[in-house]
Protein backbone atom coordinates (compact mmCIF):
# COMPACT_ATOMS: atom_id res chain seq x y z
CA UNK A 1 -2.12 7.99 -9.62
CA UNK A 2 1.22 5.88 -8.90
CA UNK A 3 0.71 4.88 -4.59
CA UNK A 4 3.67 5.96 -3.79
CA UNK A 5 3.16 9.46 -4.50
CA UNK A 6 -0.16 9.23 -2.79
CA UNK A 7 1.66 7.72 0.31
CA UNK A 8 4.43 10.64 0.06
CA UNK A 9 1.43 13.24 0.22
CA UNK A 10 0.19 11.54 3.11
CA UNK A 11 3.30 11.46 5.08
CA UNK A 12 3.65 15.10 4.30
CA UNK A 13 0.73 15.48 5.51
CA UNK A 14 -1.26 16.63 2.54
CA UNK A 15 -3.92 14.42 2.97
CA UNK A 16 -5.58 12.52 6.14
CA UNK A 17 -5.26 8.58 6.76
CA UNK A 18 -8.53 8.22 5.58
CA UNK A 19 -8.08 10.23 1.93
CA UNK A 20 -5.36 8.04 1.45
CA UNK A 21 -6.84 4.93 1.28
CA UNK A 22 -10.07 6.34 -0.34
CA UNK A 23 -7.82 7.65 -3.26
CA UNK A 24 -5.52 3.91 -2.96
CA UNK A 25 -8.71 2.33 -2.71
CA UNK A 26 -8.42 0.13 0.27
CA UNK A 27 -10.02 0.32 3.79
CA UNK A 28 -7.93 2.48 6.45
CA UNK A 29 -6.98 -0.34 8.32
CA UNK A 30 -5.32 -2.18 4.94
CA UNK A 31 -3.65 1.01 4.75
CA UNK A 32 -1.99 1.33 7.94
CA UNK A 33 -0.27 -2.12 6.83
CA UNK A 34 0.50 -0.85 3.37
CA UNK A 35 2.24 2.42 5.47
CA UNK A 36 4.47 -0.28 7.41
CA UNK A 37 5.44 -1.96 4.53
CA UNK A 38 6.67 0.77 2.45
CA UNK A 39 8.84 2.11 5.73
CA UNK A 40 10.25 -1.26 5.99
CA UNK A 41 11.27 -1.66 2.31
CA UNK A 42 12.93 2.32 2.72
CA UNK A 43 14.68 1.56 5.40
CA UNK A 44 15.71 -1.94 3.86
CA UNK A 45 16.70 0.15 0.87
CA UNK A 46 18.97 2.43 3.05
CA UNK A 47 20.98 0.22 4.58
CA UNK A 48 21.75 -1.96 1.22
CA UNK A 49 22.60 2.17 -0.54
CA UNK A 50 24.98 2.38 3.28
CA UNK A 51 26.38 -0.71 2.43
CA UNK A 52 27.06 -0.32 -1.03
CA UNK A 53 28.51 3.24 -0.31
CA UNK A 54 30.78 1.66 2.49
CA UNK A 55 32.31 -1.54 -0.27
CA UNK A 56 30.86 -3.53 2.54
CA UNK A 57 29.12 -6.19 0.92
């Protein structure tokens, strides 16, 4: 199953903390890490899609 779907149910709330990282296989803690990553790398993505969409460069 592709993680990022699995981390989409998860923020949805479809499944608990701890059913995400069983079905990621990683401990909850590692996952709570994994969570901060991906928010950082959306919100990275954002702002360069802002930029882009602004001709600021």
């Amino acid at each position: 199953m592709d993680k990022r779907k699995v981390i989409e149910a998860y923020r949805r709330g479809f499944l608990t903390l701890q059913e995400c990282a069983q079905i990621l296989g990683v401990e909850k803690t590692q996952i709570i890490d994994i969570l901060d990553h991906a928010a950082t790398e959306m919100q990275r993505s954002q702002h360069e899609d802002h930029r882009h969409a602004t001709g600021n460069l």
